[in-house]
PDB file of N, CA and C in Angstrom:
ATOM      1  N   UNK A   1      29.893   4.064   6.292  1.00  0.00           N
ATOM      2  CA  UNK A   1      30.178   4.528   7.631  1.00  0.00           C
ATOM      3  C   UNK A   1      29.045   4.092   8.555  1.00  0.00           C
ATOM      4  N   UNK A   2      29.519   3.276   9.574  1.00  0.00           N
ATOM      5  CA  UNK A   2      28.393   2.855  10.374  1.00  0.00           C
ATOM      6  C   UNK A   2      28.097   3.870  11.624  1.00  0.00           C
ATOM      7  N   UNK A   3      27.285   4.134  12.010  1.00  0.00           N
ATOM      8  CA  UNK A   3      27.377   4.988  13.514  1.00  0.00           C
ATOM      9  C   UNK A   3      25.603   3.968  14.285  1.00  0.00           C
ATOM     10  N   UNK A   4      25.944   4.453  15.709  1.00  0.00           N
ATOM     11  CA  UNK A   4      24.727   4.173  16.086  1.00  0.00           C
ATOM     12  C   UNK A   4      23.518   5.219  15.994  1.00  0.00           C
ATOM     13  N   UNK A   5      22.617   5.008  15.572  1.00  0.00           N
ATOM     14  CA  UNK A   5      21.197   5.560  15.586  1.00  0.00           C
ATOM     15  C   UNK A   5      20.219   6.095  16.695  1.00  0.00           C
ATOM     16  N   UNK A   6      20.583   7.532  16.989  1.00  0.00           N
ATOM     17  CA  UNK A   6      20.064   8.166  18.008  1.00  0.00           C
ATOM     18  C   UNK A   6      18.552   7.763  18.387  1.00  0.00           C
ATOM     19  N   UNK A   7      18.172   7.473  19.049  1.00  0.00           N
ATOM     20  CA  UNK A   7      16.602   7.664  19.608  1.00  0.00           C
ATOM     21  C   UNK A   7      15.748   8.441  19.253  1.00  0.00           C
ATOM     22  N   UNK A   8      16.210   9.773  18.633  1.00  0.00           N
ATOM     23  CA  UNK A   8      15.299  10.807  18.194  1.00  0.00           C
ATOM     24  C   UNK A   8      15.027  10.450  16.335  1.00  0.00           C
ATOM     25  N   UNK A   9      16.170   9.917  16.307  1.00  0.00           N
ATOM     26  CA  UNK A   9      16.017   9.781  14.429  1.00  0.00           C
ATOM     27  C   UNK A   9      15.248   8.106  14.548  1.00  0.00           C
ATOM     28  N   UNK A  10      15.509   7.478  15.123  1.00  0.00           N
ATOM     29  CA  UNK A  10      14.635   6.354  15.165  1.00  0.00           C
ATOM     30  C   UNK A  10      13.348   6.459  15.108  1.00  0.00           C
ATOM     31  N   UNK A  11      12.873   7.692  15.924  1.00  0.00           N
ATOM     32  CA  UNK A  11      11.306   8.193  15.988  1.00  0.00           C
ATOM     33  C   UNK A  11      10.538   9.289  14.880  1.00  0.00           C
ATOM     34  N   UNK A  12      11.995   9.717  14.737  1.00  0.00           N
ATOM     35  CA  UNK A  12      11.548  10.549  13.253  1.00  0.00           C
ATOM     36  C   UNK A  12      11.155   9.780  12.382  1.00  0.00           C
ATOM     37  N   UNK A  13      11.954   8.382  12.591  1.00  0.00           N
ATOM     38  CA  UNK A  13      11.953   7.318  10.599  1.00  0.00           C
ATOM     39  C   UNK A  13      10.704   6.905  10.902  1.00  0.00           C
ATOM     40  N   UNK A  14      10.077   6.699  12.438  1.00  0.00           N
ATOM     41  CA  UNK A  14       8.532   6.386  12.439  1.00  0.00           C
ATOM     42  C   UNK A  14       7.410   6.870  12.335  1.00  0.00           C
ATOM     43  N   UNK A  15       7.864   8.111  12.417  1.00  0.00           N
ATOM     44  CA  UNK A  15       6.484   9.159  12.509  1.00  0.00           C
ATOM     45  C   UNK A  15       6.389   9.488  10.759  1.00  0.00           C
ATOM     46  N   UNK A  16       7.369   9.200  10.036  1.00  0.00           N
ATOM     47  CA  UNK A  16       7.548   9.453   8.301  1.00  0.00           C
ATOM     48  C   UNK A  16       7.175   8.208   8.088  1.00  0.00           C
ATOM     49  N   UNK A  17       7.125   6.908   8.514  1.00  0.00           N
ATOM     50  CA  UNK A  17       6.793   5.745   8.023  1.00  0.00           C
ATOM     51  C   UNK A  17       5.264   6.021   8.157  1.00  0.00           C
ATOM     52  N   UNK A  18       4.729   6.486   9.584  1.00  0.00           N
ATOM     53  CA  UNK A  18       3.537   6.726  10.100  1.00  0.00           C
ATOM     54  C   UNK A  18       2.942   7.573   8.996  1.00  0.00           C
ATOM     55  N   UNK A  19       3.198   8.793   8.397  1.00  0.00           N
ATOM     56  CA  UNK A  19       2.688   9.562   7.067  1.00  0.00           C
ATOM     57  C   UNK A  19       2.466   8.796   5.786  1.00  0.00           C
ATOM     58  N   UNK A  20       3.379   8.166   5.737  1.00  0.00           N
ATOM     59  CA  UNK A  20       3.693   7.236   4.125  1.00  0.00           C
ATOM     60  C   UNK A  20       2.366   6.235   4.807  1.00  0.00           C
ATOM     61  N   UNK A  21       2.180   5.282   5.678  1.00  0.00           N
ATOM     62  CA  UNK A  21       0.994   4.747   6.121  1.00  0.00           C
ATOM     63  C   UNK A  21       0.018   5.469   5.345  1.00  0.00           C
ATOM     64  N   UNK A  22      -0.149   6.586   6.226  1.00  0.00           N
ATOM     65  CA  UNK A  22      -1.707   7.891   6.179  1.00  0.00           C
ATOM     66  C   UNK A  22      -2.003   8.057   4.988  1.00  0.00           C
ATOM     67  N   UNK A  23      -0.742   8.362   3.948  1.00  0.00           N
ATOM     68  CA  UNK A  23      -1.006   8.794   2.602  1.00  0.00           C
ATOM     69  C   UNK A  23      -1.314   7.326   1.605  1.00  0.00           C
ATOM     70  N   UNK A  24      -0.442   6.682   2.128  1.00  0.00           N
ATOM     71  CA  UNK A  24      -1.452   4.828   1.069  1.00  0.00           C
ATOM     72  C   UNK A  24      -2.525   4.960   1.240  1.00  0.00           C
ATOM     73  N   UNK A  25      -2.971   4.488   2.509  1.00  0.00           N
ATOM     74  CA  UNK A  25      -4.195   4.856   2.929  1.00  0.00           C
ATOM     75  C   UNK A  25      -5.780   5.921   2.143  1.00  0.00           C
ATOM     76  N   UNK A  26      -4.912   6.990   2.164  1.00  0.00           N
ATOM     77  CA  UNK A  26      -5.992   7.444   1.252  1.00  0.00           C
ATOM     78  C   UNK A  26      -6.062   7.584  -0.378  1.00  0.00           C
ATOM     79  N   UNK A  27      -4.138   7.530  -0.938  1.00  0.00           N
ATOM     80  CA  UNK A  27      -4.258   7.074  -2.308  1.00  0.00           C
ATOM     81  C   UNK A  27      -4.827   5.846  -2.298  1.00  0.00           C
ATOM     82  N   UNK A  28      -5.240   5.124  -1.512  1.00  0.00           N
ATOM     83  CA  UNK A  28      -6.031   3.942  -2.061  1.00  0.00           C
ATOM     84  C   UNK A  28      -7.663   3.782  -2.090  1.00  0.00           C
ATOM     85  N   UNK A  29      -7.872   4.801  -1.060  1.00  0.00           N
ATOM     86  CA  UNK A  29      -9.391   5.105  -0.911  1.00  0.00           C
ATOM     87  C   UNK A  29      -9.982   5.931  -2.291  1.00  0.00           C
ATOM     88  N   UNK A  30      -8.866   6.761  -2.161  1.00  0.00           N
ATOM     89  CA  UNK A  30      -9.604   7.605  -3.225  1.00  0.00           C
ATOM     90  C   UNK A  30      -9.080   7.070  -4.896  1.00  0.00           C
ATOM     91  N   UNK A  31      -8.200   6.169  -5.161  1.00  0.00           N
ATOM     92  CA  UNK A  31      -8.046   5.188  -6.119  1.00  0.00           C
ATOM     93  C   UNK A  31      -9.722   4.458  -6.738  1.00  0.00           C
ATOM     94  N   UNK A  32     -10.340   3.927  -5.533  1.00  0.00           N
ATOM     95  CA  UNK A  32     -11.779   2.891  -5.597  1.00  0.00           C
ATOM     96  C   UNK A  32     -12.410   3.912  -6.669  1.00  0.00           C
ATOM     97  N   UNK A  33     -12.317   5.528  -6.452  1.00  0.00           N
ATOM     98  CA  UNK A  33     -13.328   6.365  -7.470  1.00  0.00           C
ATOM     99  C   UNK A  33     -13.081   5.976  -8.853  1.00  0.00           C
ATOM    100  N   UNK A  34     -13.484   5.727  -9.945  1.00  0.00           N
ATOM    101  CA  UNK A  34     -13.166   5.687 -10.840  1.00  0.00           C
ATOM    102  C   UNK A  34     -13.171   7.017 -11.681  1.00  0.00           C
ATOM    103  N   UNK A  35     -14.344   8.026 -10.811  1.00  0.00           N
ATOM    104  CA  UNK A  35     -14.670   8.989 -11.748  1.00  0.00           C
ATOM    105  C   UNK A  35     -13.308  10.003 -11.242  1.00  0.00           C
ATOM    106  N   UNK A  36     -13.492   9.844 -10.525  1.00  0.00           N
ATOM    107  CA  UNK A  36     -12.369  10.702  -9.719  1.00  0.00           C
ATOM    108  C   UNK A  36     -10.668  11.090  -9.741  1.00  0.00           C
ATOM    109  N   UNK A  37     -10.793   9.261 -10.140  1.00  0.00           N
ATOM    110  CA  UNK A  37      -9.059   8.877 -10.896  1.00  0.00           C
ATOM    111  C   UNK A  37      -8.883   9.502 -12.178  1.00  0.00           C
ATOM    112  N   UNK A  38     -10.176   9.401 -13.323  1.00  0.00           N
ATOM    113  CA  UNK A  38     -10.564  10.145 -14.183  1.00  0.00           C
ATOM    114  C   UNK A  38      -9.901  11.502 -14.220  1.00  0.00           C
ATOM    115  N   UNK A  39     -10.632  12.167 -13.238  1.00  0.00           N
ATOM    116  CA  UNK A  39     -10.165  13.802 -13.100  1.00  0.00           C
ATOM    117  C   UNK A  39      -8.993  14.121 -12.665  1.00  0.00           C
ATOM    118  N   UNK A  40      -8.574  13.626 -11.603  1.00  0.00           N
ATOM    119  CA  UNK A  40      -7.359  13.731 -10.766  1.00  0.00           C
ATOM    120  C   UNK A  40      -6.088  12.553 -11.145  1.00  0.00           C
ATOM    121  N   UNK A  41      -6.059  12.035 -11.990  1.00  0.00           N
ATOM    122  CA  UNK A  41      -5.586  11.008 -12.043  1.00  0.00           C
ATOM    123  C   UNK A  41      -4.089  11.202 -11.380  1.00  0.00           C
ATOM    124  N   UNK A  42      -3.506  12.120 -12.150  1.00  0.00           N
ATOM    125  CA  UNK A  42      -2.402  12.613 -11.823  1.00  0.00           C
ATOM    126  C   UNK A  42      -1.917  12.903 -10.219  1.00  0.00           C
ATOM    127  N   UNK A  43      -2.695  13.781  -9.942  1.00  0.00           N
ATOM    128  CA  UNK A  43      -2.723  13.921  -8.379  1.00  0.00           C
ATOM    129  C   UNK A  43      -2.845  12.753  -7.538  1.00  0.00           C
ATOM    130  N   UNK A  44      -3.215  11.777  -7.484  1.00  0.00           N
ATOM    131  CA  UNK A  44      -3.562  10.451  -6.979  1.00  0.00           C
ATOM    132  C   UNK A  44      -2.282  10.032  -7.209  1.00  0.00           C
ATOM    133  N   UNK A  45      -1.750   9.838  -8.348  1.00  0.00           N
ATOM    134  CA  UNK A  45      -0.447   9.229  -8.847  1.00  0.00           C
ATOM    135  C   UNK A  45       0.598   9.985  -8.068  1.00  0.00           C
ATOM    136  N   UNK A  46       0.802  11.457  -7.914  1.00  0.00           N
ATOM    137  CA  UNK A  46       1.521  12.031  -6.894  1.00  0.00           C
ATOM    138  C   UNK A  46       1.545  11.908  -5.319  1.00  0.00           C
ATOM    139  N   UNK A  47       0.781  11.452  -4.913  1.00  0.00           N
ATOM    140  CA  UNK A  47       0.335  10.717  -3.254  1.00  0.00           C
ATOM    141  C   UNK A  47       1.307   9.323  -3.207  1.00  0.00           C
ATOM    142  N   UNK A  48       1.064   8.890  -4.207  1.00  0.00           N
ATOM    143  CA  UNK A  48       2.029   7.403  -3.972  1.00  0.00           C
ATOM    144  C   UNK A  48       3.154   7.527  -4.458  1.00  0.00           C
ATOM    145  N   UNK A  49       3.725   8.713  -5.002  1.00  0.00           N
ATOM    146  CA  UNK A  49       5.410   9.075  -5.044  1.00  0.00           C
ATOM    147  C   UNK A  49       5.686   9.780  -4.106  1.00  0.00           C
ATOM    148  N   UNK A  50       4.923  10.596  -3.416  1.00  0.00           N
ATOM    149  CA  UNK A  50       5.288  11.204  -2.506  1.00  0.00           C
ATOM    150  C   UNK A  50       5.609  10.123  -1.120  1.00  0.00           C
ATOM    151  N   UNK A  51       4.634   9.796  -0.960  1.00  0.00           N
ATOM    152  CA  UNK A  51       4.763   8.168   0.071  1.00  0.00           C
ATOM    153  C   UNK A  51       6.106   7.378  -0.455  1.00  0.00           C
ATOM    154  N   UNK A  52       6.455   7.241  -1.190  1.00  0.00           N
ATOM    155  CA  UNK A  52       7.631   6.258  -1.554  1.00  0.00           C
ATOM    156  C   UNK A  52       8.958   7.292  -1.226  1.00  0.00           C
ATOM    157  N   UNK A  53       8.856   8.624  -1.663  1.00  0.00           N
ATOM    158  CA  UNK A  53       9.923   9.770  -0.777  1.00  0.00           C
ATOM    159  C   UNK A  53       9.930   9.490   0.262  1.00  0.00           C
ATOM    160  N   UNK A  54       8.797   9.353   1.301  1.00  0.00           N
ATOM    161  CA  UNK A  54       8.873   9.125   2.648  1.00  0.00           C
ATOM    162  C   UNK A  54       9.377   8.080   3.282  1.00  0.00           C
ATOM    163  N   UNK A  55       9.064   6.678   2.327  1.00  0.00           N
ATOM    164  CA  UNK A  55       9.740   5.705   2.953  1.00  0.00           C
ATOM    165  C   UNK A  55      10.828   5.533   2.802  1.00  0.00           C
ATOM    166  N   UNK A  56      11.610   5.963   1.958  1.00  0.00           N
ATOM    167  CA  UNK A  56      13.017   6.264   1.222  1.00  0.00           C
ATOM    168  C   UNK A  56      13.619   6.844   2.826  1.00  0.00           C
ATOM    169  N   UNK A  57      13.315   8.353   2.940  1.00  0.00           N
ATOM    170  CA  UNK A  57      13.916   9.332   4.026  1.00  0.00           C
ATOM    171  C   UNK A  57      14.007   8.885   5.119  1.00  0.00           C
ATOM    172  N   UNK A  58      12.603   7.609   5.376  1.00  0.00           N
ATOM    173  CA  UNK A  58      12.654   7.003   6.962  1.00  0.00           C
ATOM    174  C   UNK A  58      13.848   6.388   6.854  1.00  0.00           C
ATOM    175  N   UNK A  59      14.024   5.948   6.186  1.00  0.00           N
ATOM    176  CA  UNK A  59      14.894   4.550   5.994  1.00  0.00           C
ATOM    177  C   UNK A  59      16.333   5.088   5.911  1.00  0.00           C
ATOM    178  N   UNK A  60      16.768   6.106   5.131  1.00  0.00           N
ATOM    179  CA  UNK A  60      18.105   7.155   5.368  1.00  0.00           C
ATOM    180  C   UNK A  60      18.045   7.512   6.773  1.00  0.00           C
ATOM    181  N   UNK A  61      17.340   8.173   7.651  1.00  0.00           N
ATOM    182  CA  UNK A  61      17.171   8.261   8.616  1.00  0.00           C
ATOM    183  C   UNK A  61      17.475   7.350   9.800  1.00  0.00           C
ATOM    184  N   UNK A  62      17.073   6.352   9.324  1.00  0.00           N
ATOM    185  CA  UNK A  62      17.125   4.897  10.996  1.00  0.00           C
ATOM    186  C   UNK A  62      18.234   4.397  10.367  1.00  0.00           C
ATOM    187  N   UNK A  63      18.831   4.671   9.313  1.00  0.00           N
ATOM    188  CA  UNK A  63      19.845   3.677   9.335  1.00  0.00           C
ATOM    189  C   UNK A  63      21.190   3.955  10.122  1.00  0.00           C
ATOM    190  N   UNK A  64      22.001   3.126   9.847  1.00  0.00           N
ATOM    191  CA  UNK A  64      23.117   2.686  10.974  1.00  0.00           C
ATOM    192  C   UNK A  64      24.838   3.279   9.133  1.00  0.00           C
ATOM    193  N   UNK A  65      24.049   3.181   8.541  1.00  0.00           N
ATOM    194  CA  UNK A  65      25.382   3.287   7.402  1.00  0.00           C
ATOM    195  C   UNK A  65      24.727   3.830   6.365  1.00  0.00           C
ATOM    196  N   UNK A  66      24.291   5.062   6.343  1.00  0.00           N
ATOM    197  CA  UNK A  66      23.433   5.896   5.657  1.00  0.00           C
ATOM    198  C   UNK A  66      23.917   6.325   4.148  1.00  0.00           C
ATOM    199  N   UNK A  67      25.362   5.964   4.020  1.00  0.00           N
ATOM    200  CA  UNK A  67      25.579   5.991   2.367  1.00  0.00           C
ATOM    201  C   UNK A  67      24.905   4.949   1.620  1.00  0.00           C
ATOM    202  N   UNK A  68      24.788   3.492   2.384  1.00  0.00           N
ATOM    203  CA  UNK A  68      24.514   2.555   1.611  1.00  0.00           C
ATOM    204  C   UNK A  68      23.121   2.687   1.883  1.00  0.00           C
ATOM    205  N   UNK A  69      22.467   3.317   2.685  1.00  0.00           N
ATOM    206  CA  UNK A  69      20.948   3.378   2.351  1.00  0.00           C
ATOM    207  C   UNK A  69      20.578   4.368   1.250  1.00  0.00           C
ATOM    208  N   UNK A  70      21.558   5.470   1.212  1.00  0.00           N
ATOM    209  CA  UNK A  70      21.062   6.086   0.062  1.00  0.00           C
ATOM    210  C   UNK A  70      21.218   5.490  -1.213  1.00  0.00           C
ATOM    211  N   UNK A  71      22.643   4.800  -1.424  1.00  0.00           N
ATOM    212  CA  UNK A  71      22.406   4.249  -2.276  1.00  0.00           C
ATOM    213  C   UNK A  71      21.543   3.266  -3.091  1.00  0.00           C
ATOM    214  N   UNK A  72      20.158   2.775  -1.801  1.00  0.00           N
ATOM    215  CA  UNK A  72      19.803   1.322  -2.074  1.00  0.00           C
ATOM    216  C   UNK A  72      18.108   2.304  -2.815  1.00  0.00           C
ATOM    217  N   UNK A  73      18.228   3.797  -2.714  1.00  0.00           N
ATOM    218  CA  UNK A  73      17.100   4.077  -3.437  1.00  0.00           C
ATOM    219  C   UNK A  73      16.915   4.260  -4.486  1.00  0.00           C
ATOM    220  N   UNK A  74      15.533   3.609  -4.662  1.00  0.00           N
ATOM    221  CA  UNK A  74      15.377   2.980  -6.697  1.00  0.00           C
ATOM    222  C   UNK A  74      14.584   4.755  -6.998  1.00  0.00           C
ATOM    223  N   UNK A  75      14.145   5.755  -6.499  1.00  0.00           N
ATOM    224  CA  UNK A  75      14.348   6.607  -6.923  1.00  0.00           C
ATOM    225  C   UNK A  75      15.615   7.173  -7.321  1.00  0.00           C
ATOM    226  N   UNK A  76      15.329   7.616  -8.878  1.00  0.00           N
ATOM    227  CA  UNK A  76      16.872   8.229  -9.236  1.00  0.00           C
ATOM    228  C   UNK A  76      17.090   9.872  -8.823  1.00  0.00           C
ATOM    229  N   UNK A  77      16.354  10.236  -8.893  1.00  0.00           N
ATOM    230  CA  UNK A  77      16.751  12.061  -8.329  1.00  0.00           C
ATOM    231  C   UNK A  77      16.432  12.126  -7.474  1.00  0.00           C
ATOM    232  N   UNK A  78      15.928  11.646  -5.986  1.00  0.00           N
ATOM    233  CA  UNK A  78      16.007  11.984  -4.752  1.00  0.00           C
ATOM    234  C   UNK A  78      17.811  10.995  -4.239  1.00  0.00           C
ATOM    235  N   UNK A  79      17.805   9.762  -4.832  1.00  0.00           N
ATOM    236  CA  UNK A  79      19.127   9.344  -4.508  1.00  0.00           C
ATOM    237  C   UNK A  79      20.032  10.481  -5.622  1.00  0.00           C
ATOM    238  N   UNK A  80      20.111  10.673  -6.348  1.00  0.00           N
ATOM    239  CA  UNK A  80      21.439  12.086  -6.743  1.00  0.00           C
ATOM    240  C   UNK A  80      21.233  12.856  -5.678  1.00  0.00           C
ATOM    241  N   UNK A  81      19.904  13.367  -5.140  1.00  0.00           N
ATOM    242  CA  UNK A  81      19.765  14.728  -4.625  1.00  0.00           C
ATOM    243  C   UNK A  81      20.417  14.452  -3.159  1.00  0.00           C
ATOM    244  N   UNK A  82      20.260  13.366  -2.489  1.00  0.00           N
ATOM    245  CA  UNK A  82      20.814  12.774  -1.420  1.00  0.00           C
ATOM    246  C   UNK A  82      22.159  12.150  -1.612  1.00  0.00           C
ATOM    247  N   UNK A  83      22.636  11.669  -2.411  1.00  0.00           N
ATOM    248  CA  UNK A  83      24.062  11.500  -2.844  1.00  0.00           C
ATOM    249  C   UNK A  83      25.390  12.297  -2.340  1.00  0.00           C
ATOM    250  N   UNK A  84      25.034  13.643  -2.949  1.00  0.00           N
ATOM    251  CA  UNK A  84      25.676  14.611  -2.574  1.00  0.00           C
ATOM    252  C   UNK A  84      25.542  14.589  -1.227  1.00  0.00           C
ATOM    253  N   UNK A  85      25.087  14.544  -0.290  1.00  0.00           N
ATOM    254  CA  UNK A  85      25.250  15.077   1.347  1.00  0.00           C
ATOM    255  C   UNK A  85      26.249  14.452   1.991  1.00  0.00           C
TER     256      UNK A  85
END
């Protein structure tokens, strides 16, 4: 289903692209620690799935035919969880 893409969701998919930015950003800063990746490893690893949710949602968001964007996400349980809608 195609529709046109309001102005407000266009700015939403940017200000979530703009977060997913913020959060690389510092999973990558704080990646350089070695001791740190050590401790947190996990948590670090959760920053860059969480960022990949975000770019996923921008992208459901700005699109113009939003089944086939959900479908095009290589996450598998946020695309089921979005499937359904």
């Amino acid at each position: 289903m195609n529709r046109s893409v309001p102005e407000i969701e266009r700015l939403l998919a940017a200000e979530l692209d703009h977060a997913r930015d913020m959060l690389v950003m510092m999973g990558d800063e704080l990646a350089l620690d070695e001791e740190l990746v050590a401790e947190h490893g996990l948590a670090i690893q959760a920053i860059d799935i969480v960022g990949q949710m975000l770019g996923h949602i921008a992208n459901v968001v700005r699109a113009e035919d939003r089944d086939t964007a959900v479908d095009r996400i290589g996450m598998c349980e946020l695309r089921a969880k979005l499937g359904g809608a």
